[in-house]
C-alpha atoms as a PDB file:
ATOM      1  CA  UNK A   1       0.812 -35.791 -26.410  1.00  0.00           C
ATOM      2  CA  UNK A   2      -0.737 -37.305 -23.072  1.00  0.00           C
ATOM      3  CA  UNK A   3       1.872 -36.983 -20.503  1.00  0.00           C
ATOM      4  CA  UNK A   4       3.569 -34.272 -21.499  1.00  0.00           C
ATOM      5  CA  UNK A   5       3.226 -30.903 -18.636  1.00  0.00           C
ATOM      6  CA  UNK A   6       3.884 -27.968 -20.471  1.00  0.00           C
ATOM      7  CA  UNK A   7       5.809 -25.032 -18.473  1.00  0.00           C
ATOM      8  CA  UNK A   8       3.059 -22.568 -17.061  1.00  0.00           C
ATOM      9  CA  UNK A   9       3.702 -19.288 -18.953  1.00  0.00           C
ATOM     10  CA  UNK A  10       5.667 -16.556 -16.265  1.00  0.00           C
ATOM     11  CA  UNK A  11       3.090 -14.279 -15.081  1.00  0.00           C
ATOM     12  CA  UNK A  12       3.623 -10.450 -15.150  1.00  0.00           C
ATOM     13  CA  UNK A  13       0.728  -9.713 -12.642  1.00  0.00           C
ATOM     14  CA  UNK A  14       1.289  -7.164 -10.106  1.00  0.00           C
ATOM     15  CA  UNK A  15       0.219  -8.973  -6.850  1.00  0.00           C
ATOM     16  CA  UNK A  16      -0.898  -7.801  -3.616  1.00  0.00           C
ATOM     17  CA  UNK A  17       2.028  -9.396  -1.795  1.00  0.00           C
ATOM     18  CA  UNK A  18       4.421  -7.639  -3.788  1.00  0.00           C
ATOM     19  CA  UNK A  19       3.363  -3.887  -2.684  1.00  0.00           C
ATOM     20  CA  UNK A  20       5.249  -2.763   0.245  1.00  0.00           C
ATOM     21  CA  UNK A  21       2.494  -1.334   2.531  1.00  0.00           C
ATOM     22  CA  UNK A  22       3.349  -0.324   6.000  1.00  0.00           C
ATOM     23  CA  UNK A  23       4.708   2.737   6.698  1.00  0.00           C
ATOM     24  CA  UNK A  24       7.065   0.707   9.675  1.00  0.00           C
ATOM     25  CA  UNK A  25       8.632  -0.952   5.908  1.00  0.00           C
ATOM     26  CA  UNK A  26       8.629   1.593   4.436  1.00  0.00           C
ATOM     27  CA  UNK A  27      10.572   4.008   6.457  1.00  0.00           C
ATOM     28  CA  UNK A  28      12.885   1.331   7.258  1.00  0.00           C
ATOM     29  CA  UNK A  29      13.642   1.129   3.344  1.00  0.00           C
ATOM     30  CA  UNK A  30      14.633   5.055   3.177  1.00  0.00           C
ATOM     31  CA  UNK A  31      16.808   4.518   6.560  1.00  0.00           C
ATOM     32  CA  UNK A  32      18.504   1.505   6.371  1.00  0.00           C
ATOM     33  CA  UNK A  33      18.501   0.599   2.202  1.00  0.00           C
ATOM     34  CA  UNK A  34      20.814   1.343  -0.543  1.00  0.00           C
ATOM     35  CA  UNK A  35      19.922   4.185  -2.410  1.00  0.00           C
ATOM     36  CA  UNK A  36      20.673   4.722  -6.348  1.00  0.00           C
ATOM     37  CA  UNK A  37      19.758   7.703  -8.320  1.00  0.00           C
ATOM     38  CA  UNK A  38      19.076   9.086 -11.875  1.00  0.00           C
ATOM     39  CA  UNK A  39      17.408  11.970 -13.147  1.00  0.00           C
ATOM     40  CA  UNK A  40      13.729  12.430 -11.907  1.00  0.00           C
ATOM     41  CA  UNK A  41      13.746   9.083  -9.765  1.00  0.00           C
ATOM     42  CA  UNK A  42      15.586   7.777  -7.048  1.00  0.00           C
ATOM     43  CA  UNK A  43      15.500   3.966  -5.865  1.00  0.00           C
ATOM     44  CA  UNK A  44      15.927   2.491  -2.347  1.00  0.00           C
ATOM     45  CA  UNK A  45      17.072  -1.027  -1.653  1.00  0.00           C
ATOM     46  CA  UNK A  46      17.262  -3.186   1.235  1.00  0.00           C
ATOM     47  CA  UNK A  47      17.026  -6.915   1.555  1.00  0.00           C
ATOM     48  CA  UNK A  48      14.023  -8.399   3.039  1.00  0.00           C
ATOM     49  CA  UNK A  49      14.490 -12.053   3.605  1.00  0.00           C
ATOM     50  CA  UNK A  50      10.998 -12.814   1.812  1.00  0.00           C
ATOM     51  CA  UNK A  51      11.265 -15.537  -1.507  1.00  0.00           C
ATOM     52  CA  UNK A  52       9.815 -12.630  -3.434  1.00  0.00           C
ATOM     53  CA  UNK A  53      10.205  -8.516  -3.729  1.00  0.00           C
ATOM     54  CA  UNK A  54       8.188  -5.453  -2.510  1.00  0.00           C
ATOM     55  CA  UNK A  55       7.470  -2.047  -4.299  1.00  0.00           C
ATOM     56  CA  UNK A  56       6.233   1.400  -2.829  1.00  0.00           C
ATOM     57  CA  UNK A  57       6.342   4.351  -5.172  1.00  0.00           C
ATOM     58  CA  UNK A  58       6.097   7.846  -3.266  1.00  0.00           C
ATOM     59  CA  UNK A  59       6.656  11.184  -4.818  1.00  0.00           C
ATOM     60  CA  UNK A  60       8.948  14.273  -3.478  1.00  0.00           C
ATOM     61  CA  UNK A  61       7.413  17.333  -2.056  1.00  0.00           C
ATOM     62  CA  UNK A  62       5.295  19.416  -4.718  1.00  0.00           C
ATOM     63  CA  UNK A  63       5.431  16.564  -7.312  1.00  0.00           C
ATOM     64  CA  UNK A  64       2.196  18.419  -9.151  1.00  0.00           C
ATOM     65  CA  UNK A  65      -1.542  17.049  -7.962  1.00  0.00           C
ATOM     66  CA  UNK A  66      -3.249  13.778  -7.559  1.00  0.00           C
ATOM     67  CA  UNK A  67      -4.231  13.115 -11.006  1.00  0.00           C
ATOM     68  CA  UNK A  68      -0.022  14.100 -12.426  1.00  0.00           C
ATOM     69  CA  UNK A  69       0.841  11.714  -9.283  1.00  0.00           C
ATOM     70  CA  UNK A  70      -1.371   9.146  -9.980  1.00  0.00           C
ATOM     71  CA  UNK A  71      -0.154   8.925 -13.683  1.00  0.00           C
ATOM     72  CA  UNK A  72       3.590   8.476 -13.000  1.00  0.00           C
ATOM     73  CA  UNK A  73       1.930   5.983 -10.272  1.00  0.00           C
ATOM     74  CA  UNK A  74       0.376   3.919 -12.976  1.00  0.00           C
ATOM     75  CA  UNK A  75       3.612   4.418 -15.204  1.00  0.00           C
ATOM     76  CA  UNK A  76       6.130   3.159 -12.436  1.00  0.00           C
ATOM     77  CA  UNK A  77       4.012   0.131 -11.839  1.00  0.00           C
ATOM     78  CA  UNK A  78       3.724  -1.051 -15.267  1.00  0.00           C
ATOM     79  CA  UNK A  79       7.770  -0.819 -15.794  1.00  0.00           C
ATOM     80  CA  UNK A  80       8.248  -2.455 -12.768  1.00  0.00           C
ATOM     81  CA  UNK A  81       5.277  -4.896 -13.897  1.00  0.00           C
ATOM     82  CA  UNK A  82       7.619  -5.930 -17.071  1.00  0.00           C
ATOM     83  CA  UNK A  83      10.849  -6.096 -15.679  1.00  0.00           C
ATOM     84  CA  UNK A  84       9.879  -8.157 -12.089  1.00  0.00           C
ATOM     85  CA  UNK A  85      10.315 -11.179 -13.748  1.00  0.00           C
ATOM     86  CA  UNK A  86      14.466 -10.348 -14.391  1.00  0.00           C
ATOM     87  CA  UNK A  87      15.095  -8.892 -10.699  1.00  0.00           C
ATOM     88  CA  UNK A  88      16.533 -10.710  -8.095  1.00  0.00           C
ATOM     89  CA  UNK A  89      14.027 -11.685  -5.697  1.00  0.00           C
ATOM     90  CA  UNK A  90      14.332 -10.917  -1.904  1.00  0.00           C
ATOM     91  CA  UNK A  91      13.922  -7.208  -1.171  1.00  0.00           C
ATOM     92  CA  UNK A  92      12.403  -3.994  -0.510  1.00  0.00           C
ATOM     93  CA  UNK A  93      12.383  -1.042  -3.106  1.00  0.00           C
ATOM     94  CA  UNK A  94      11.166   2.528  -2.915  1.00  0.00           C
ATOM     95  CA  UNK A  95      10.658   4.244  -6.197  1.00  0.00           C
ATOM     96  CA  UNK A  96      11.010   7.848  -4.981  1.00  0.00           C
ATOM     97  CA  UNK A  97      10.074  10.318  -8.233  1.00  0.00           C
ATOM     98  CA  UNK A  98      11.105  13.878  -8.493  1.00  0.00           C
ATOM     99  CA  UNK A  99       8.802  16.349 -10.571  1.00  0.00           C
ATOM    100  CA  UNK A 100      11.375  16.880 -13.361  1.00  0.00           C
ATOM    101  CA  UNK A 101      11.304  15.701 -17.009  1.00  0.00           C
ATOM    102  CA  UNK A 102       8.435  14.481 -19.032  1.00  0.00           C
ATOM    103  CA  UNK A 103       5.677  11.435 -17.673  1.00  0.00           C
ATOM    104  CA  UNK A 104       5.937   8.964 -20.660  1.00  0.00           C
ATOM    105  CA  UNK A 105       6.342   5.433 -20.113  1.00  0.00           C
ATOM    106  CA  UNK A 106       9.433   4.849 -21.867  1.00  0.00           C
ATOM    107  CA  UNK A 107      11.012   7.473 -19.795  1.00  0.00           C
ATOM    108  CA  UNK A 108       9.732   5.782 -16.401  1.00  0.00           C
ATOM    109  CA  UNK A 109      10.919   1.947 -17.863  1.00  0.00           C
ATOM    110  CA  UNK A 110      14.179   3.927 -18.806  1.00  0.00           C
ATOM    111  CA  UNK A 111      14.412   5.182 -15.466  1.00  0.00           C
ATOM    112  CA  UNK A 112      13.438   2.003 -13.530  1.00  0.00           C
ATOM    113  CA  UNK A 113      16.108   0.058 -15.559  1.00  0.00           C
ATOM    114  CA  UNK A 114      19.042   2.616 -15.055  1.00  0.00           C
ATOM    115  CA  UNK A 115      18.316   2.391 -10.853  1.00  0.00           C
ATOM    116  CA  UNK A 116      17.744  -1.411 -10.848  1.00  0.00           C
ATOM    117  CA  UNK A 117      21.077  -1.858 -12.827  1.00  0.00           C
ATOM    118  CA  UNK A 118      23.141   1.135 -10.196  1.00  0.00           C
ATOM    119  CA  UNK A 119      21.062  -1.455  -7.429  1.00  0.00           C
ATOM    120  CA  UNK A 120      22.645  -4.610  -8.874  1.00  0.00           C
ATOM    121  CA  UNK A 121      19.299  -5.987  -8.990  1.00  0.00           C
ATOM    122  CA  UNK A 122      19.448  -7.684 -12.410  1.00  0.00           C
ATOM    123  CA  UNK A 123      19.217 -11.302 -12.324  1.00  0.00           C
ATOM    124  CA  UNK A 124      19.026 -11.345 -15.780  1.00  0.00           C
ATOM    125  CA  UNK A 125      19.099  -8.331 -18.172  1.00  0.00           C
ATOM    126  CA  UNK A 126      15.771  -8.262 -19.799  1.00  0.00           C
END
């Protein structure tokens, strides 16, 4: 089939431009966005006029040590990693985690999806 352009396949990379890195952001997000909450996670949203979204994941006080941190780290990511694609694009989100409840995967994507529908960030449910 010569002429024919197949679609490109989405991509479900986490990119540099999509981490939310400066503190300046950052703190911005916890003053001025939106919060939403669920048990063991809270998520902060605030528009930020970019064609695309940013993610910082931070942990409460006494969350456990580096290597428990880095885990839920790791688990965040990867749900938000899988779901990107069916957000809205266009803003700033802090995952905030709180030490309680189990660090599983399916508990994190459970978690992530519960906030990001509170947010009203769905573009499409995935």
């Amino acid at each position: 089939m010569h002429g024919v352009q197949e679609k490109p396949a989405p991509s479900f990379r986490f990119r540099p431009r999509e981490r939310l890195k400066k503190r300046a952001d950052i703190r911005a997000v916890f003053a001025k966005g939106k919060p939403s909450a669920c048990s063991g996670a809270k998520l902060f949203v605030r528009e930020n006029g970019l064609d695309h979204n940013r993610i910082a994941f931070t942990f409460s006080r006494k969350f456990g040590n580096a290597v428990r941190r880095n885990r839920a780290r790791r688990l965040s990511r990867e749900a938000y990693r899988l779901k990107s694609g069916a957000l809205k694009k266009g803003y700033d989100m802090v995952l905030l985690m709180y030490p309680a409840g189990a660090d599983c995967f399916a508990v994190r994507a459970e978690q992530f999806s519960l906030l990001c529908a509170r947010a009203g960030l769905w573009e499409r449910f995935p």
